[in-house]
C-alpha atoms as a PDB file:
ATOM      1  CA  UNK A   1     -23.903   6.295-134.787  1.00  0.00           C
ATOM      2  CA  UNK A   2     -23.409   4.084-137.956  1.00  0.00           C
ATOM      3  CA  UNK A   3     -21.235   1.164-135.426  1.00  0.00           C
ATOM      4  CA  UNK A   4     -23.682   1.442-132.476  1.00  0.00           C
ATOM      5  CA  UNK A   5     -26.433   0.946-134.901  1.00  0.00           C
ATOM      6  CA  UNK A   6     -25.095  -2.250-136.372  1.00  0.00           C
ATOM      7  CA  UNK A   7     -24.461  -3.540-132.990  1.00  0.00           C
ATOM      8  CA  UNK A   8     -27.835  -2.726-131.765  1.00  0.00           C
ATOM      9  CA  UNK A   9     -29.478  -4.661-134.617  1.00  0.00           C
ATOM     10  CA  UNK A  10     -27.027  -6.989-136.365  1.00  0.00           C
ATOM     11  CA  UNK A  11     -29.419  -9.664-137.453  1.00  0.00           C
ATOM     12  CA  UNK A  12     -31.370  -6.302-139.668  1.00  0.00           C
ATOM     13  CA  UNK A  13     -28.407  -5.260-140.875  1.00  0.00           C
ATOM     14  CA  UNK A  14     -26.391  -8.045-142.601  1.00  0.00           C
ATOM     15  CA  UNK A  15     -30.114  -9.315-143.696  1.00  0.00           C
ATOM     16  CA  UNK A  16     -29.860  -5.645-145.717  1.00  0.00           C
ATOM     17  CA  UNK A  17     -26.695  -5.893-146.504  1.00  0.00           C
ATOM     18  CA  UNK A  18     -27.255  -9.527-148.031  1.00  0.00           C
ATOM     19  CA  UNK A  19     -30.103  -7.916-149.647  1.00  0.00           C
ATOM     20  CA  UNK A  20     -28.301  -5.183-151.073  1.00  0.00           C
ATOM     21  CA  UNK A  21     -25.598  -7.480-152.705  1.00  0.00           C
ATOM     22  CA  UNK A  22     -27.564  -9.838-153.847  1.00  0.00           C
ATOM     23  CA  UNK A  23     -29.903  -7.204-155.921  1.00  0.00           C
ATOM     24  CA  UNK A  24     -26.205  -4.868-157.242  1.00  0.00           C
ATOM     25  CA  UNK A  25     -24.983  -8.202-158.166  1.00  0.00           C
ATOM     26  CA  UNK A  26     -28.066  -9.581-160.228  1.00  0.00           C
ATOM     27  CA  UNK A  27     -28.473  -6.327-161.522  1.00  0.00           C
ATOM     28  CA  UNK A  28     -25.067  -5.836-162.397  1.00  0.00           C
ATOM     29  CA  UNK A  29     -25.530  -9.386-164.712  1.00  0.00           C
ATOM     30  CA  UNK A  30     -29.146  -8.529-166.403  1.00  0.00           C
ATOM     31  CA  UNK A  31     -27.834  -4.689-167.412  1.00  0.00           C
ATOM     32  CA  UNK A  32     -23.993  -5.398-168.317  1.00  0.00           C
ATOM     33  CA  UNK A  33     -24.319  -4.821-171.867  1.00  0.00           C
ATOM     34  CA  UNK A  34     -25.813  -1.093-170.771  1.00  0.00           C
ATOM     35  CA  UNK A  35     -23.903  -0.582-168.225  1.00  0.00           C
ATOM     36  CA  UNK A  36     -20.776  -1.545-170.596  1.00  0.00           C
ATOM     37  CA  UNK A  37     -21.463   0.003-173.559  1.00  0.00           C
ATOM     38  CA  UNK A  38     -23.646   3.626-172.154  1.00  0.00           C
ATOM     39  CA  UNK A  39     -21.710   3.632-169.191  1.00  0.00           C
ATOM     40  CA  UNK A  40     -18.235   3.034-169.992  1.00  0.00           C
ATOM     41  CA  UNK A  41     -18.648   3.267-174.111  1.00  0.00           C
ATOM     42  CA  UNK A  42     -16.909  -0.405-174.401  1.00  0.00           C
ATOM     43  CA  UNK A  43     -18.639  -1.180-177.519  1.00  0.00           C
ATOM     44  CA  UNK A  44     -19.105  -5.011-177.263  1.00  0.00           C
ATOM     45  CA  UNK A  45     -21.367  -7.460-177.056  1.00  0.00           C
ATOM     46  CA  UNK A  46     -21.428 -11.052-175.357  1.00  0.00           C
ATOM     47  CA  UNK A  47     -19.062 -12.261-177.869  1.00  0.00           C
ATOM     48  CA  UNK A  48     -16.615  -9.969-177.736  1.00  0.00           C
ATOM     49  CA  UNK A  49     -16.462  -8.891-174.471  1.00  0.00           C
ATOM     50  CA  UNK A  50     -12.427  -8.533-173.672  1.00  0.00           C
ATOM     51  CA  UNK A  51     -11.110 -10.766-170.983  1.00  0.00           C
ATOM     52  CA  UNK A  52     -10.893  -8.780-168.353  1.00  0.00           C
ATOM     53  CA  UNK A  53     -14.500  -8.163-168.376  1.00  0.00           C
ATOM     54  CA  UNK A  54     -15.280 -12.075-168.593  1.00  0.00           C
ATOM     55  CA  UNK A  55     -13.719 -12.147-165.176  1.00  0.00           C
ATOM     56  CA  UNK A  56     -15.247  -9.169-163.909  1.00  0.00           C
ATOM     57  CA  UNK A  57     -18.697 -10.741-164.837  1.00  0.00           C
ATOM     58  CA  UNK A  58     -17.461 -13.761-163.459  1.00  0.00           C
ATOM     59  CA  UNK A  59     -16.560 -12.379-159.873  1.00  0.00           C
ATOM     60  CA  UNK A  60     -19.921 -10.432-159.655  1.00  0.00           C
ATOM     61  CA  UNK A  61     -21.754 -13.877-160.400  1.00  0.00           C
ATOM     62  CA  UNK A  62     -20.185 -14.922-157.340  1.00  0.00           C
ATOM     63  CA  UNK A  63     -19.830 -11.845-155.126  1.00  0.00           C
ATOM     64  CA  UNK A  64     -23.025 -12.435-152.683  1.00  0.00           C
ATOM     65  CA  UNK A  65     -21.524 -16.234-151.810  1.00  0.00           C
ATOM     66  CA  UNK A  66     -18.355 -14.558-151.171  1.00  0.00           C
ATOM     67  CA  UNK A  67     -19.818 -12.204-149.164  1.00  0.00           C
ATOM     68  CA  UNK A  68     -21.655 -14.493-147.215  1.00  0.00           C
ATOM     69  CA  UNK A  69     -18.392 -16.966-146.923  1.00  0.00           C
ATOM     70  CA  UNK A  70     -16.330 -13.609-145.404  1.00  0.00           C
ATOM     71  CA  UNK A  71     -19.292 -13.235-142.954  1.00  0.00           C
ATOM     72  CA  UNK A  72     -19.211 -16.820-141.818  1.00  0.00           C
ATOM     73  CA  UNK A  73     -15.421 -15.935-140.999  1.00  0.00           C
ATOM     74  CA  UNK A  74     -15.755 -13.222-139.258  1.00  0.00           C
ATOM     75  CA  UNK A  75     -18.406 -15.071-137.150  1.00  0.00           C
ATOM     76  CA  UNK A  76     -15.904 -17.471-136.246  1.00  0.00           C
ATOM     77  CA  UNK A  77     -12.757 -15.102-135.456  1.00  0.00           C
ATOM     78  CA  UNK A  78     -14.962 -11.768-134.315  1.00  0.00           C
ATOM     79  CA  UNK A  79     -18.311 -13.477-132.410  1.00  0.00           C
ATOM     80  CA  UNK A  80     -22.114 -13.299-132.718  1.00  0.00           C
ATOM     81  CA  UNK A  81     -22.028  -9.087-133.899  1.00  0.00           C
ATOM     82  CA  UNK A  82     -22.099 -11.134-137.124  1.00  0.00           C
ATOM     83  CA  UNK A  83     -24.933 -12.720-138.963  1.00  0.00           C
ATOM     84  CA  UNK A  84     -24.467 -15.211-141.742  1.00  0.00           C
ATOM     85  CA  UNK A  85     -27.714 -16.541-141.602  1.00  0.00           C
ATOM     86  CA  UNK A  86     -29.457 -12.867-141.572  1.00  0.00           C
ATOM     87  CA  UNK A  87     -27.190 -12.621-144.406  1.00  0.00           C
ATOM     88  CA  UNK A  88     -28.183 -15.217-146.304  1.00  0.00           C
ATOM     89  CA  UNK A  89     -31.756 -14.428-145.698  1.00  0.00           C
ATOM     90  CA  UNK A  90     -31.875 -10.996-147.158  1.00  0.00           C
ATOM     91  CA  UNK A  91     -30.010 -12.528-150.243  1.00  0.00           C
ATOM     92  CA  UNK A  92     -32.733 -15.378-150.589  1.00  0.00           C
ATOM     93  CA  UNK A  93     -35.255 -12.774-150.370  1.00  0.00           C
ATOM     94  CA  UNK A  94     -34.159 -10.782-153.077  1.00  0.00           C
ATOM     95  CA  UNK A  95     -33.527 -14.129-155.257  1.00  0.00           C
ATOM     96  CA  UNK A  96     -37.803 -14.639-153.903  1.00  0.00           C
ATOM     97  CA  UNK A  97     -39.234 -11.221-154.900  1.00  0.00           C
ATOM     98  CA  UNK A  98     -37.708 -11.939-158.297  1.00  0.00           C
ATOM     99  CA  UNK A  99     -39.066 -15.179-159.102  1.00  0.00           C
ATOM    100  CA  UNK A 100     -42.547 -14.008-157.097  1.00  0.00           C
ATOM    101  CA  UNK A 101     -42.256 -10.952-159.628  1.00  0.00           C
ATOM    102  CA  UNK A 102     -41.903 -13.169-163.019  1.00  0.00           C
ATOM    103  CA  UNK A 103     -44.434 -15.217-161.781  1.00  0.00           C
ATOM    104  CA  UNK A 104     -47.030 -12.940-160.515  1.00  0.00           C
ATOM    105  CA  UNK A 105     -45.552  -9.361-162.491  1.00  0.00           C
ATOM    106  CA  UNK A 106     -48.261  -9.690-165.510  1.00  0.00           C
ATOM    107  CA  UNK A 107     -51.265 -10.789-163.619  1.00  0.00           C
ATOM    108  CA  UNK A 108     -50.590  -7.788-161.514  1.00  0.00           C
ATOM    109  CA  UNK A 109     -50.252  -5.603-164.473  1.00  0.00           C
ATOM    110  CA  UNK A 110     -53.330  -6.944-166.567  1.00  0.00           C
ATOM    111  CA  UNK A 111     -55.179  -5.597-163.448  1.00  0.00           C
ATOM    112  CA  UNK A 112     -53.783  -2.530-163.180  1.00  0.00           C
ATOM    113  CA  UNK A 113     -54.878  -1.430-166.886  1.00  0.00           C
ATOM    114  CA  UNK A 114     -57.676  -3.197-166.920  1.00  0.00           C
ATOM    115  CA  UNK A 115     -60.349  -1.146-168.216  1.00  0.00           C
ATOM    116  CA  UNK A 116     -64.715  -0.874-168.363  1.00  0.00           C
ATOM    117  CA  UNK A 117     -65.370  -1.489-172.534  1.00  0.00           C
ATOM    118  CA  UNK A 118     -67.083   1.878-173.826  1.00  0.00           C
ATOM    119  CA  UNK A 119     -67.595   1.325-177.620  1.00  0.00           C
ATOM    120  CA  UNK A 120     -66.451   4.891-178.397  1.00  0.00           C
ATOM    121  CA  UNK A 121     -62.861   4.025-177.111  1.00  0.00           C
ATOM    122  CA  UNK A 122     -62.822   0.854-178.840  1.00  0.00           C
ATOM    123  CA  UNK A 123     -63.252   1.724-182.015  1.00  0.00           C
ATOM    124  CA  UNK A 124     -61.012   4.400-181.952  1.00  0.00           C
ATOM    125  CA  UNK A 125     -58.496   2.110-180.035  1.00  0.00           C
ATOM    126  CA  UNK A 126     -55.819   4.768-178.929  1.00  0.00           C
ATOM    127  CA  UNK A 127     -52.346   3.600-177.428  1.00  0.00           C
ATOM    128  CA  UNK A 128     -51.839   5.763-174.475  1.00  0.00           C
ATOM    129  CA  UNK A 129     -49.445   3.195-173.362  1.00  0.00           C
ATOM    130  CA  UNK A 130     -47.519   1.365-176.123  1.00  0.00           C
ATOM    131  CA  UNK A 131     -47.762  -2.141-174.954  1.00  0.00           C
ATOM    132  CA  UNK A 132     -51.392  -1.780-173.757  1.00  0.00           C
ATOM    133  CA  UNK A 133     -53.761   0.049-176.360  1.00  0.00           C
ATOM    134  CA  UNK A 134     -57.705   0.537-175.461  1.00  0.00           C
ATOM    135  CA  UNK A 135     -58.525  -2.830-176.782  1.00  0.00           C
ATOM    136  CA  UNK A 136     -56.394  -5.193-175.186  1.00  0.00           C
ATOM    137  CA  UNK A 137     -57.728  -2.813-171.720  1.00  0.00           C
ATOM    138  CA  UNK A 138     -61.196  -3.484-172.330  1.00  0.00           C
ATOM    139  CA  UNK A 139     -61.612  -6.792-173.695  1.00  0.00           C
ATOM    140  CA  UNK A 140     -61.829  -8.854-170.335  1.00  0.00           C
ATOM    141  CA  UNK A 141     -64.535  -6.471-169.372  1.00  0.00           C
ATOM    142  CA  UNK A 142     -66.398  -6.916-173.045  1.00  0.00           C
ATOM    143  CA  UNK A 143     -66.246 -10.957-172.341  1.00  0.00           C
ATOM    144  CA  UNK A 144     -67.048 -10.749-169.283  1.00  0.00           C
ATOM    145  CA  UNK A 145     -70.430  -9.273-169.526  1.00  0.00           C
ATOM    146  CA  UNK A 146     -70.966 -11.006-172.654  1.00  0.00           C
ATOM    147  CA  UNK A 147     -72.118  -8.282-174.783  1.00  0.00           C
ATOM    148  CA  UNK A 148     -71.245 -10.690-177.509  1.00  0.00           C
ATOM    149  CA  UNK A 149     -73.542 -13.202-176.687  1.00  0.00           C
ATOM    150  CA  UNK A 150     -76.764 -14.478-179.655  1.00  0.00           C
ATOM    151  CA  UNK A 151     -75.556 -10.407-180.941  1.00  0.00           C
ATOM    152  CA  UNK A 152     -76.254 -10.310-184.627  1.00  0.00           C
ATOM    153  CA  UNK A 153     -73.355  -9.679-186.989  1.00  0.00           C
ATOM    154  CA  UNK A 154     -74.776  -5.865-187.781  1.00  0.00           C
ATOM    155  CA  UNK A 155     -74.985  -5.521-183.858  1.00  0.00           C
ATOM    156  CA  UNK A 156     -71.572  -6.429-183.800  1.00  0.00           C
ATOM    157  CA  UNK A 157     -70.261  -4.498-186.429  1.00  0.00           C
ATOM    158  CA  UNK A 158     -71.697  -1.052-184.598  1.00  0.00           C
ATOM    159  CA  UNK A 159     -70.695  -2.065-181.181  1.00  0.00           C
ATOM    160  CA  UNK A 160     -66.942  -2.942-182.238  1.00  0.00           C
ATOM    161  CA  UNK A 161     -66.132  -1.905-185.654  1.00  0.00           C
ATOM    162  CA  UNK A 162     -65.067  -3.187-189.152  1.00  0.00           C
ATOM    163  CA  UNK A 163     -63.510  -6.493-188.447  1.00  0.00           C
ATOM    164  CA  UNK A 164     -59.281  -6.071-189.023  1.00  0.00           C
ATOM    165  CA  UNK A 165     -57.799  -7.736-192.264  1.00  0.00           C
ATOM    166  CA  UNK A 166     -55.246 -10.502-191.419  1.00  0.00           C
ATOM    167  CA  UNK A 167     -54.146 -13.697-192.644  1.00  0.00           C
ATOM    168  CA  UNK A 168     -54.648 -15.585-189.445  1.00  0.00           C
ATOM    169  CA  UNK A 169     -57.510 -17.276-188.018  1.00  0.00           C
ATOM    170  CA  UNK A 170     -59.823 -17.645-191.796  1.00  0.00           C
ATOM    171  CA  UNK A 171     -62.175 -19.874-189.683  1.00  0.00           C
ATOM    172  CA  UNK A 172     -63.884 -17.371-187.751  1.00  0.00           C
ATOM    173  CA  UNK A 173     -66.267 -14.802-189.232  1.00  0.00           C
ATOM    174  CA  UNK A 174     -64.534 -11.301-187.298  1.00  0.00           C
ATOM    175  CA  UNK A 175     -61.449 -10.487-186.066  1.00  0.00           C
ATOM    176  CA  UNK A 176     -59.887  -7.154-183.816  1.00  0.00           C
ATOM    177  CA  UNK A 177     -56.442  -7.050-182.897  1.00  0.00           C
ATOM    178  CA  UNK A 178     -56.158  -5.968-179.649  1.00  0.00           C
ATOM    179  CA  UNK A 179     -52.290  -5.817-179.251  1.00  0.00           C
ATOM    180  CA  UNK A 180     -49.137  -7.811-177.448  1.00  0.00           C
ATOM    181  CA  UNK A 181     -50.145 -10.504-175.730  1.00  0.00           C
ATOM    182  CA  UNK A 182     -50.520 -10.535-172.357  1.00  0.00           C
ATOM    183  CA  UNK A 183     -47.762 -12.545-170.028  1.00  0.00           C
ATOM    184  CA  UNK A 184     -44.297 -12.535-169.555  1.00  0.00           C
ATOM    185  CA  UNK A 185     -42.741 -12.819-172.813  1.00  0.00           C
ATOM    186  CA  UNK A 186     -44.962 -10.609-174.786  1.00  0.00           C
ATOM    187  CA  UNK A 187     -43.534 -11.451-178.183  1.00  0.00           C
ATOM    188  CA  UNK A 188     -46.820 -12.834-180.399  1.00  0.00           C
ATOM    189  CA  UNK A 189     -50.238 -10.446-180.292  1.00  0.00           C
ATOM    190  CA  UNK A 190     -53.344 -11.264-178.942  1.00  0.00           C
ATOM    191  CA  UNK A 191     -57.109 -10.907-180.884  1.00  0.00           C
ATOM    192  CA  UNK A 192     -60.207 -11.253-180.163  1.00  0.00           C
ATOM    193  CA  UNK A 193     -62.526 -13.559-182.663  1.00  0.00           C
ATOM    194  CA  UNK A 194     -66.394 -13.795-183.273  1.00  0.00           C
ATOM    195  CA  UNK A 195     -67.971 -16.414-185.259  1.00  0.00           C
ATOM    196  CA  UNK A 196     -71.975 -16.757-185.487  1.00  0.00           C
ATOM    197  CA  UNK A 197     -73.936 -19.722-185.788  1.00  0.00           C
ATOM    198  CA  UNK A 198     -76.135 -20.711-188.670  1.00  0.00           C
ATOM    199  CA  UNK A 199     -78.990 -18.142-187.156  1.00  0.00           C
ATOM    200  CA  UNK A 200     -76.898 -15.486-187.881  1.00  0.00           C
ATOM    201  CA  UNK A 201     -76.064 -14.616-183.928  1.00  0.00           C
ATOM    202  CA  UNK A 202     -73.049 -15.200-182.536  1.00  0.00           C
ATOM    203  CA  UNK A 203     -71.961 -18.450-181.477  1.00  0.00           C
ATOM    204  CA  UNK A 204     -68.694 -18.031-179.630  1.00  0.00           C
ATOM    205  CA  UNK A 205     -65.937 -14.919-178.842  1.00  0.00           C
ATOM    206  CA  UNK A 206     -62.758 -14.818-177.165  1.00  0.00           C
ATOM    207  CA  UNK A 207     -59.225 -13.745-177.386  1.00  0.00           C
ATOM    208  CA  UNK A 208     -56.469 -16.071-179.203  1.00  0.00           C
ATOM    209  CA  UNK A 209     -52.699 -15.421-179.778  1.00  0.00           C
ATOM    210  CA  UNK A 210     -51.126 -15.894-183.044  1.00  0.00           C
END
């Protein structure tokens, strides 16, 4: 069933078998230190990883570009049952949905927590999930219907709470840290700052990064 099934669509299958080699092979490179030290309890790291394992690395690096050079061969010796193209398509597409999934990954995400501000919440900023607490959820929403805007500072102060105490950003007037920045590399955190103008409303908010 397997054989007749690869004969009756060979252009699907070597496009998922390119896939499929592509994704065990760049998976194979981004997890090697877990896979080598949970998995087989090496106990090494990039420096000292033994020889043999430099070459295995090596040869997985290059395993879908072998596998697309032994179906080119057989295409030659066997006939048109095999795909190289097909098979070079599924690996491009895997190599795509990566790069679409850096690019596009934390957009995505931002909108998936995204959240309606409710004061309540805010100040009591809870961290249901660890990289995105209530805060960092709800401040697009907050901007966005500018419940900021000309508010004095005691309006301020009961809609969001004490301001935080930190170091950074001494030229605006309030402060909240609403958590890891938002992107792909998520290493700094992002706030949101108020300052108010000499009437004693506010004159500008938004989120920085420090």
């Amino acid at each position: 069933m397997t054989e007749s099934w690869w004969r009756r669509h060979p252009g699907v299958a070597f496009m998922l078998l390119g896939a499929a080699v592509t994704a065990l092979a760049g998976a194979a490179q981004v997890f090697w230190y877990d896979i080598a030290n949970s998995v087989f309890h090496l106990g090494v790291g990039f420096d000292t990883r033994p020889p043999w394992l430099r070459v295995a690395m090596a040869a997985i690096r290059w395993l879908p570009a072998a596998g697309l050079l032994a179906v080119a061969i057989l295409r030659i010796r066997k006939g048109r049952v095999f795909r190289p193209l097909a098979y070079l398509a599924g690996g491009v597409g895997v190599y795509a949905l990566a790069v679409s999934t850096l690019l596009f990954g934390p957009t995505i995400e931002n909108y998936r927590y995204r959240a309606a501000f409710d004061p309540v919440e805010w100040r009591g900023n809870a961290r249901p999930n660890g990289d995105w607490p209530t805060r960092l959820t709800m401040v697009d929403d907050l901007l966005e219907r500018r419940l900021l805007s000309k508010a004095t500072r005691d309006s301020v102060d009961r809609l969001l709470g004490p301001r935080d105490e930190t170091s950074y950003f001494k030229d605006w007037d309030l402060v909240y840290r609403l958590g890891p920045e938002r992107g792909l590399i998520r290493i700094d955190s992002e706030w949101l700052v108020v300052s108010f103008g000499a009437d004693g409303r506010v004159r500008d908010a938004r989120t920085v990064r420090d």
